[in-house]
N, C-alpha and C. Protein backbone atom coordinates (compact mmCIF):
# COMPACT_ATOMS: atom_id res chain seq x y z
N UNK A 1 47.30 48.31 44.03
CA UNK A 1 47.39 49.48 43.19
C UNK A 1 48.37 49.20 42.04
N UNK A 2 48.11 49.35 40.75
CA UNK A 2 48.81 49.63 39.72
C UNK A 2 50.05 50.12 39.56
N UNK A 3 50.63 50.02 39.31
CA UNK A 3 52.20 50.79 39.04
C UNK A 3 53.14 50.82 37.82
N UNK A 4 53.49 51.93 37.16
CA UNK A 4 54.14 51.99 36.19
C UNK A 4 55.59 52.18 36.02
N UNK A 5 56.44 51.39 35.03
CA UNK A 5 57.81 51.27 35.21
C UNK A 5 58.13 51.90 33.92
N UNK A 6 59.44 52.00 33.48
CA UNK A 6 60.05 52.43 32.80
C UNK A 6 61.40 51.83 32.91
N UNK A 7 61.40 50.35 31.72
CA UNK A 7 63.17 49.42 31.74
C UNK A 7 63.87 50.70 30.79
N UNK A 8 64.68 50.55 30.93
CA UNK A 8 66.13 50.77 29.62
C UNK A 8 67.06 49.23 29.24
N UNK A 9 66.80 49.47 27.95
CA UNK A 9 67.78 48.67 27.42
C UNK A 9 67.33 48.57 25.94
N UNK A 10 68.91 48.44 25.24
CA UNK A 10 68.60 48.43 24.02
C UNK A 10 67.98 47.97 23.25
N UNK A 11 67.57 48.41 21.51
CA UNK A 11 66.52 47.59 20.95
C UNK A 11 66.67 46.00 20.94
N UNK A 12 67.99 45.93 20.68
CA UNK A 12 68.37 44.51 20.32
C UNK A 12 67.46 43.61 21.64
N UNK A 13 68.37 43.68 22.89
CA UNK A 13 67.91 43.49 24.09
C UNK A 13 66.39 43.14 24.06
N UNK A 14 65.44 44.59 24.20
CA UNK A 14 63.77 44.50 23.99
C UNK A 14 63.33 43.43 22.89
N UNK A 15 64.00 43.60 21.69
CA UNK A 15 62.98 42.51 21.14
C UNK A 15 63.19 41.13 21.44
N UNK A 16 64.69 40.99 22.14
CA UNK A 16 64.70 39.33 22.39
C UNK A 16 63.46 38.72 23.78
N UNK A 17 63.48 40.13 24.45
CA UNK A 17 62.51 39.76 25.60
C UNK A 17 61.35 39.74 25.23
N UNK A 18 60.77 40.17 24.23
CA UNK A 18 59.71 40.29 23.56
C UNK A 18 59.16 38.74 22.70
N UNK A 19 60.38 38.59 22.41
CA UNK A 19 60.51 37.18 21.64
C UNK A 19 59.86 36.16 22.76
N UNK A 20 60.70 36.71 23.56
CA UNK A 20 60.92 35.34 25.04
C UNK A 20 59.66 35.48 25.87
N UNK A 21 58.60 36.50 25.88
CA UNK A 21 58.28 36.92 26.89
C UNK A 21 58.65 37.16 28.29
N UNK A 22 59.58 37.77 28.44
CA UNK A 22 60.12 38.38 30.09
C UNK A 22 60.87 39.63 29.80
N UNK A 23 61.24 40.49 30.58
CA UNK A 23 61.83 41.80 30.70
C UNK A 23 63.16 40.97 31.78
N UNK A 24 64.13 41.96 31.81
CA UNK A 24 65.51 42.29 32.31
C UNK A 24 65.87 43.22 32.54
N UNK A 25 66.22 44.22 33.86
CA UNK A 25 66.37 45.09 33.94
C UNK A 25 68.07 45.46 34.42
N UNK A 26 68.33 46.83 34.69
CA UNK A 26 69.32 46.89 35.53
C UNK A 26 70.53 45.76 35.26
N UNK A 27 71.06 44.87 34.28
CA UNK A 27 72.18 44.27 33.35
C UNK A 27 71.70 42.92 34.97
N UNK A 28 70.21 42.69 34.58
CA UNK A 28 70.06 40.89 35.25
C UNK A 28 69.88 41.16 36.73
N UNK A 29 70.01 42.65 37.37
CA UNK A 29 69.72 42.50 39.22
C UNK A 29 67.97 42.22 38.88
N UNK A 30 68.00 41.85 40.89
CA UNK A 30 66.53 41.51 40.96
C UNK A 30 65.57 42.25 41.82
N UNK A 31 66.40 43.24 42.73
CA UNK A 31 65.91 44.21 42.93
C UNK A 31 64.68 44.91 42.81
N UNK A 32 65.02 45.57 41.47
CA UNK A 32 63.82 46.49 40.51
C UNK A 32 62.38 45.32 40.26
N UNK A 33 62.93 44.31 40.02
CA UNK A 33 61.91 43.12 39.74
C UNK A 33 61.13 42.86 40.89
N UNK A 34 61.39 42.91 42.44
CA UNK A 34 61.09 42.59 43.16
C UNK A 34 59.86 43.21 43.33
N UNK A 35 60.35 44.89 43.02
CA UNK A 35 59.51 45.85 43.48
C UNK A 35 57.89 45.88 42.47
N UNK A 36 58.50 45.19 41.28
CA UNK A 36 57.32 45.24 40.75
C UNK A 36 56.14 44.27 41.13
N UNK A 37 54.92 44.22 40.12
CA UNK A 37 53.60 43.24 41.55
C UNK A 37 53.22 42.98 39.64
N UNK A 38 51.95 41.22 40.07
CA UNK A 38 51.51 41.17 39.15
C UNK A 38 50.46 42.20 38.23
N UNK A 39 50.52 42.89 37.15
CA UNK A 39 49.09 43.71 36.77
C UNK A 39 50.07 45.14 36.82
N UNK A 40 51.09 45.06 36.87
CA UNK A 40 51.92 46.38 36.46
C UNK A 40 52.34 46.62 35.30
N UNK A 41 52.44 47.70 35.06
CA UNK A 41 53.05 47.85 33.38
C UNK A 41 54.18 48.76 33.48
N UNK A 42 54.65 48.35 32.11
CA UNK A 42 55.69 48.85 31.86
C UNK A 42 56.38 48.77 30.80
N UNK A 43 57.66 50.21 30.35
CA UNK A 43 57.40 50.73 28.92
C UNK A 43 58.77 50.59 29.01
N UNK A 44 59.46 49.92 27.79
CA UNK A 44 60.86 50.17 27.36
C UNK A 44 61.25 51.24 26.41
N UNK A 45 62.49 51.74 27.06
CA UNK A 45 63.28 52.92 25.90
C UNK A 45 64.48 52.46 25.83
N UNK A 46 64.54 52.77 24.56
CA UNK A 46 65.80 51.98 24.09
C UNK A 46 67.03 52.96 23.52
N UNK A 47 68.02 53.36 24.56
CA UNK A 47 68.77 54.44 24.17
C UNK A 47 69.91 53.98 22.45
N UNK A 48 69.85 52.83 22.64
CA UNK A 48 70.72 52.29 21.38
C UNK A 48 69.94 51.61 20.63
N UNK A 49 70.48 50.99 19.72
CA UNK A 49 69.86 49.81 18.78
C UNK A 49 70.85 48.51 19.45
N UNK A 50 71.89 48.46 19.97
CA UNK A 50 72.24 47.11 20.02
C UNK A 50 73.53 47.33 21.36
N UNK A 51 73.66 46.78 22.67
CA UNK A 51 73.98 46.64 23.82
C UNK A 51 75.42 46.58 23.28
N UNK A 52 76.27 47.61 24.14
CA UNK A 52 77.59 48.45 23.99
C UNK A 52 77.79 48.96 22.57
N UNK A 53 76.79 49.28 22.27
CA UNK A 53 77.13 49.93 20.58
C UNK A 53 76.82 51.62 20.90
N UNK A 54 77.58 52.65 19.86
CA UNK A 54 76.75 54.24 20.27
C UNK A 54 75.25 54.44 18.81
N UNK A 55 75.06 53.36 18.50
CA UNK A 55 74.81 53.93 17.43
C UNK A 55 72.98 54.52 17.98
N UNK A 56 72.54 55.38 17.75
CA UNK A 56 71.54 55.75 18.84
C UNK A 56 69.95 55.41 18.52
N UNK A 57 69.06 54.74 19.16
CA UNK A 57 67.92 54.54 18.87
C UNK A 57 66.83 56.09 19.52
N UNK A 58 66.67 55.97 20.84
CA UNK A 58 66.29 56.97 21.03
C UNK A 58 64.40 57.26 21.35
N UNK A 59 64.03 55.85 21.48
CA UNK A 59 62.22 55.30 21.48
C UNK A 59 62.05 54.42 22.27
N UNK A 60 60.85 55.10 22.50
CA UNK A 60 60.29 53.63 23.11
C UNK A 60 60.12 52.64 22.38
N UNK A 61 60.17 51.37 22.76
CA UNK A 61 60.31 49.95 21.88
C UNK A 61 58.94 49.04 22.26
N UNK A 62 58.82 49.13 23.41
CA UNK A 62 58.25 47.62 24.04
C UNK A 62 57.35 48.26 25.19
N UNK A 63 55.81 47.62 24.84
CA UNK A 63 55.17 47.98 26.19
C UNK A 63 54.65 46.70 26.99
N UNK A 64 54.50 46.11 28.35
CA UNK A 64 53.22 45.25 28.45
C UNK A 64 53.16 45.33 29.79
N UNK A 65 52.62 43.80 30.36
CA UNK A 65 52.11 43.70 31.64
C UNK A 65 52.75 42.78 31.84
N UNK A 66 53.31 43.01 33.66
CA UNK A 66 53.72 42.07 34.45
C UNK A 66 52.83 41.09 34.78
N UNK A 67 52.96 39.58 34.52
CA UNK A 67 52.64 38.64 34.96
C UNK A 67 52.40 37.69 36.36
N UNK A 68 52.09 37.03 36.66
CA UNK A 68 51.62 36.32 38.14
C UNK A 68 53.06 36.28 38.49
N UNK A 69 54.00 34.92 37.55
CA UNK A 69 54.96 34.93 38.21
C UNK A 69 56.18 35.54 39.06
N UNK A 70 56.74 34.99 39.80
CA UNK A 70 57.74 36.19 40.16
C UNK A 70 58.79 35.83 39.71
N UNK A 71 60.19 37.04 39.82
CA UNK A 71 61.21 36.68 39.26
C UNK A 71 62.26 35.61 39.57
N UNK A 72 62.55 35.20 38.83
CA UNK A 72 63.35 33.86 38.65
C UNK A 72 65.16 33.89 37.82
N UNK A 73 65.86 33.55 38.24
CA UNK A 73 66.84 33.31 37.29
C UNK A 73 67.10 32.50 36.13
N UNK A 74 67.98 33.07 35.47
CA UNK A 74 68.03 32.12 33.70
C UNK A 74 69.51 32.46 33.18
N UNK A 75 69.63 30.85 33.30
CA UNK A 75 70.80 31.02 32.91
C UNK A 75 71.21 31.53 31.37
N UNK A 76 72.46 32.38 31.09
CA UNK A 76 72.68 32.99 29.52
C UNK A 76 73.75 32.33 29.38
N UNK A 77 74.90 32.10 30.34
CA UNK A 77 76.07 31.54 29.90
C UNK A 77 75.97 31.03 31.21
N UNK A 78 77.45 30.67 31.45
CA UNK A 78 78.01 30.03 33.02
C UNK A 78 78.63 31.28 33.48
N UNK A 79 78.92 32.52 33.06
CA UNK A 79 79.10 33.34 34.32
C UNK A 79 77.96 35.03 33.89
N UNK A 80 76.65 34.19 33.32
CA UNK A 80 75.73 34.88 33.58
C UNK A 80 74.44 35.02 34.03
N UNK A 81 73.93 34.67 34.84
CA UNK A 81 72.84 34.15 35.37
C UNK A 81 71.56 35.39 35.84
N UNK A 82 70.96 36.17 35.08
CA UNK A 82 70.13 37.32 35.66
C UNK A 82 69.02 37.44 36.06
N UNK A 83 68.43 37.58 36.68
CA UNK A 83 67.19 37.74 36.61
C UNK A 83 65.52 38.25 35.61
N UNK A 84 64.94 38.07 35.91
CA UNK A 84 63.72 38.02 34.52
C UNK A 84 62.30 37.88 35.42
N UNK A 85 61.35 38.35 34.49
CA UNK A 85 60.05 38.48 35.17
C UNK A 85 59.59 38.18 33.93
N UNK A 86 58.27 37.75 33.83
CA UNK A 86 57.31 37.21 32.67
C UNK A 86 56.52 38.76 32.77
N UNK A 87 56.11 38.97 30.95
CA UNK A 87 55.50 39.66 30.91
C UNK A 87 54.64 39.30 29.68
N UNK A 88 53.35 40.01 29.53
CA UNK A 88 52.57 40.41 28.48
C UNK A 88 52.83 40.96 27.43
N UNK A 89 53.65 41.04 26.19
CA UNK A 89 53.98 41.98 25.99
C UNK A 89 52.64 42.59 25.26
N UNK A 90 52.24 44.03 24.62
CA UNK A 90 50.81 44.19 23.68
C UNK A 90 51.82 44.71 22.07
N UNK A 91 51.01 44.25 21.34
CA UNK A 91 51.50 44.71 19.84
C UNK A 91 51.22 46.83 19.88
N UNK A 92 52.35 47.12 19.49
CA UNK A 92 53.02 48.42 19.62
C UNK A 92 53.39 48.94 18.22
N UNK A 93 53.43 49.97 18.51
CA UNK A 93 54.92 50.86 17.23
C UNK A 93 55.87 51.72 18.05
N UNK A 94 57.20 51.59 17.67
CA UNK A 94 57.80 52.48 18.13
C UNK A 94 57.39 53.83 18.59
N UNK A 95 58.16 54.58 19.12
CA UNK A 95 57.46 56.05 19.59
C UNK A 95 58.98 57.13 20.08
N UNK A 96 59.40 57.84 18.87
CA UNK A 96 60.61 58.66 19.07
C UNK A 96 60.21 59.28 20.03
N UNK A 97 61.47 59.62 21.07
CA UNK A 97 61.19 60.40 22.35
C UNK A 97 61.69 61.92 21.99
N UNK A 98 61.87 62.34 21.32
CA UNK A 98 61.86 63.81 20.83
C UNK A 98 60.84 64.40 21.13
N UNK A 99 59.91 64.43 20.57
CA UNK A 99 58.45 65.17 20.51
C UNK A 99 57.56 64.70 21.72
N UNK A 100 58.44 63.88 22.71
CA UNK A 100 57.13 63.64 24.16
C UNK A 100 57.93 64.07 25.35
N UNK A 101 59.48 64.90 24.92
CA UNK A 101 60.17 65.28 26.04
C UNK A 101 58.91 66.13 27.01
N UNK A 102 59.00 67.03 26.15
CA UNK A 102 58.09 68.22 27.19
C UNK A 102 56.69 68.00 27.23
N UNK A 103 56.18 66.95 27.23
CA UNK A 103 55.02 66.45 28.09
C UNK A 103 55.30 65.71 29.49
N UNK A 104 56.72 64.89 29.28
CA UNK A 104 56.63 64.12 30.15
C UNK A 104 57.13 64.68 31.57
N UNK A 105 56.41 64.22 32.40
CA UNK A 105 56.55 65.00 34.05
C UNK A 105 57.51 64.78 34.35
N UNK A 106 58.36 63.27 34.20
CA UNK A 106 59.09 62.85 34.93
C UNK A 106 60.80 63.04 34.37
N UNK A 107 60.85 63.83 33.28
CA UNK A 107 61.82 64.64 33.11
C UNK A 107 61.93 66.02 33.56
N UNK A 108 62.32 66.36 34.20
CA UNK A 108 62.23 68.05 35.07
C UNK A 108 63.49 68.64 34.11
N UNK A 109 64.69 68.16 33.73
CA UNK A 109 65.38 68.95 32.92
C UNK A 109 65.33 68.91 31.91
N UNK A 110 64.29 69.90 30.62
CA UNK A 110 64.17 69.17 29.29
C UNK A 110 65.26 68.96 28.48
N UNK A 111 66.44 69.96 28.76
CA UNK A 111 67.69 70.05 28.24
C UNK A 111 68.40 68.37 28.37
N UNK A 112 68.53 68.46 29.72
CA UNK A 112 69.17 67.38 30.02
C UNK A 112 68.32 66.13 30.35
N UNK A 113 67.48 65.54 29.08
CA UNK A 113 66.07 64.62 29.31
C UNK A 113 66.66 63.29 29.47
N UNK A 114 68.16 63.01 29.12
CA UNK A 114 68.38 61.91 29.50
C UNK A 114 68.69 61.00 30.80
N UNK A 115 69.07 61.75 31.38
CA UNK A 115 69.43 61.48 33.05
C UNK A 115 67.88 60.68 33.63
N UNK A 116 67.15 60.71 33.41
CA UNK A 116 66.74 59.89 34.48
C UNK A 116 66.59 58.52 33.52
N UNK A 117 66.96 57.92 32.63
CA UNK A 117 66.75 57.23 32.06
C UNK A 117 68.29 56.29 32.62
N UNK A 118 69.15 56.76 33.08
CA UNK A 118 70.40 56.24 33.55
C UNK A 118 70.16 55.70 34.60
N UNK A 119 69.57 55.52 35.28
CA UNK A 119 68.58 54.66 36.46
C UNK A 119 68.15 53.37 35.91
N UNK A 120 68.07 52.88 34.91
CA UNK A 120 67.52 51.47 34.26
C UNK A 120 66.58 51.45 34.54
N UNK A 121 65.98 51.77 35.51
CA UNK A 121 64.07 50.94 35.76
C UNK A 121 63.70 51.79 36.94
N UNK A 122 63.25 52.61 36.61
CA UNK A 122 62.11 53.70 37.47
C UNK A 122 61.07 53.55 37.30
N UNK A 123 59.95 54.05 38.51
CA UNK A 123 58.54 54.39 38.27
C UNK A 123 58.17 55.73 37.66
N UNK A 124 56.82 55.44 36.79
CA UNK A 124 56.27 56.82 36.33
C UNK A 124 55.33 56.77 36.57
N UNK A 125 54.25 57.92 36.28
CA UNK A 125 52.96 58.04 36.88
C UNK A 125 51.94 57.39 35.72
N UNK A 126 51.00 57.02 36.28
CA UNK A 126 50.11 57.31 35.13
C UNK A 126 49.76 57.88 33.92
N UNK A 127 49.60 59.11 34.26
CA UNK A 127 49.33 60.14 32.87
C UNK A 127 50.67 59.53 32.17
N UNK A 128 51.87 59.95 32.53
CA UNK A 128 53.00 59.85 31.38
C UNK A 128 52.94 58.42 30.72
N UNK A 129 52.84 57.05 31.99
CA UNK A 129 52.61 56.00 30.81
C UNK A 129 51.51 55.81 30.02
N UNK A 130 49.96 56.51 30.26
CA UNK A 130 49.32 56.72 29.25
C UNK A 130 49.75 57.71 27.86
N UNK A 131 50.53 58.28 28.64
CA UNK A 131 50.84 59.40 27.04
C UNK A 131 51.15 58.73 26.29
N UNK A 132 52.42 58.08 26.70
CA UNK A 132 53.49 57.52 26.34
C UNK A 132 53.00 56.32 25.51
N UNK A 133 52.42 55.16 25.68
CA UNK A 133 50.97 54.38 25.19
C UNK A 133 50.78 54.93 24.15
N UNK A 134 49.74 55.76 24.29
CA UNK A 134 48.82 56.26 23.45
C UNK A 134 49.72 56.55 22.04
N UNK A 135 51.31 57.22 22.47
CA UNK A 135 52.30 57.74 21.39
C UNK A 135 52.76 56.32 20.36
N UNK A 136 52.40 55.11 21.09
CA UNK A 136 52.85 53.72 20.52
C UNK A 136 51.76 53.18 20.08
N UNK A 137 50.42 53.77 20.15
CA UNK A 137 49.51 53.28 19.28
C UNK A 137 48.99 52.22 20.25
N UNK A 138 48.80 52.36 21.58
CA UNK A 138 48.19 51.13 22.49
C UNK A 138 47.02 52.08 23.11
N UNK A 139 46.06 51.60 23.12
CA UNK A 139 44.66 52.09 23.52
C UNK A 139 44.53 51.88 24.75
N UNK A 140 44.15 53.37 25.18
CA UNK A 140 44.10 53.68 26.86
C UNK A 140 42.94 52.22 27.59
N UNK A 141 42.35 51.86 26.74
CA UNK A 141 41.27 50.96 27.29
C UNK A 141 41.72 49.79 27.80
N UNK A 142 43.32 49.76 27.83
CA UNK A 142 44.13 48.55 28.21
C UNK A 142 43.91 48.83 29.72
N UNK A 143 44.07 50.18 30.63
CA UNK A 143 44.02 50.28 31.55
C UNK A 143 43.43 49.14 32.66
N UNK A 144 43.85 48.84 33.67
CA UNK A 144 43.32 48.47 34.39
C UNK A 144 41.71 48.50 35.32
């Protein structure tokens, strides 16, 4: 069965994984990675533009598909070593999260829409990562 994620991390962050092909979740645990399977997708929001900065982005950035492989470590420095999963990424446009608060299910407080995003890497349902898609200009026909 299919399954949909939702990383956090900033823009800067997303496009280097994008560059690289692989995602990073949760600041390199492997955990969240574990849980994911090949043929899953999953959508980045990017609360900043650039990792410990406030300056605020506020969109989704990055969508694709998890790959065969499983996760692996990579080294960044000598006392950073995180974890990573290969992904697909698909050609996108940004998608401000303003105007898809109150569609999306998986915010229950619209006031307070940021909190579940403080979790780094949750599942969402279907419908919302199709909304959510569709808001980035990726065609539902990607579906599985």
């Amino acid at each position: 069965m299919t399954h949909y994620w939702i990383g956090v991390a900033s823009r800067e962050h997303v496009l280097g994984g994008q560059a690289g092909g692989f995602i990073q979740v949760c600041h390199g645990k492997c955990g969240p990675l574990k849980r994911m399977e090949a043929g899953d997708w999953i959508v980045y929001y990017s609360p900043t533009l650039r990792f410990q900065e406030s300056v605020p982005c506020s969109k989704f950035t990055a969508i694709g598909q998890i790959l065969e492989k499983d996760p692996y470590q990579f080294r960044m420095s000598d006392d950073f070593v995180p974890w990573r999963r290969d992904v697909r990424f698909y050609a996108a446009h940004e998608a401000d999260i303003q105007p898809l608060i109150g569609q999306l299910t998986f915010i229950h407080d619209k006031q307070r829409w940021g909190v579940p995003f403080r979790r780094g890497c949750f599942a969402i349902d279907e419908a919302d990562f199709h909304f959510i898609a569709a808001n980035m200009g990726v065609p539902i026909a990607m579906k599985n």
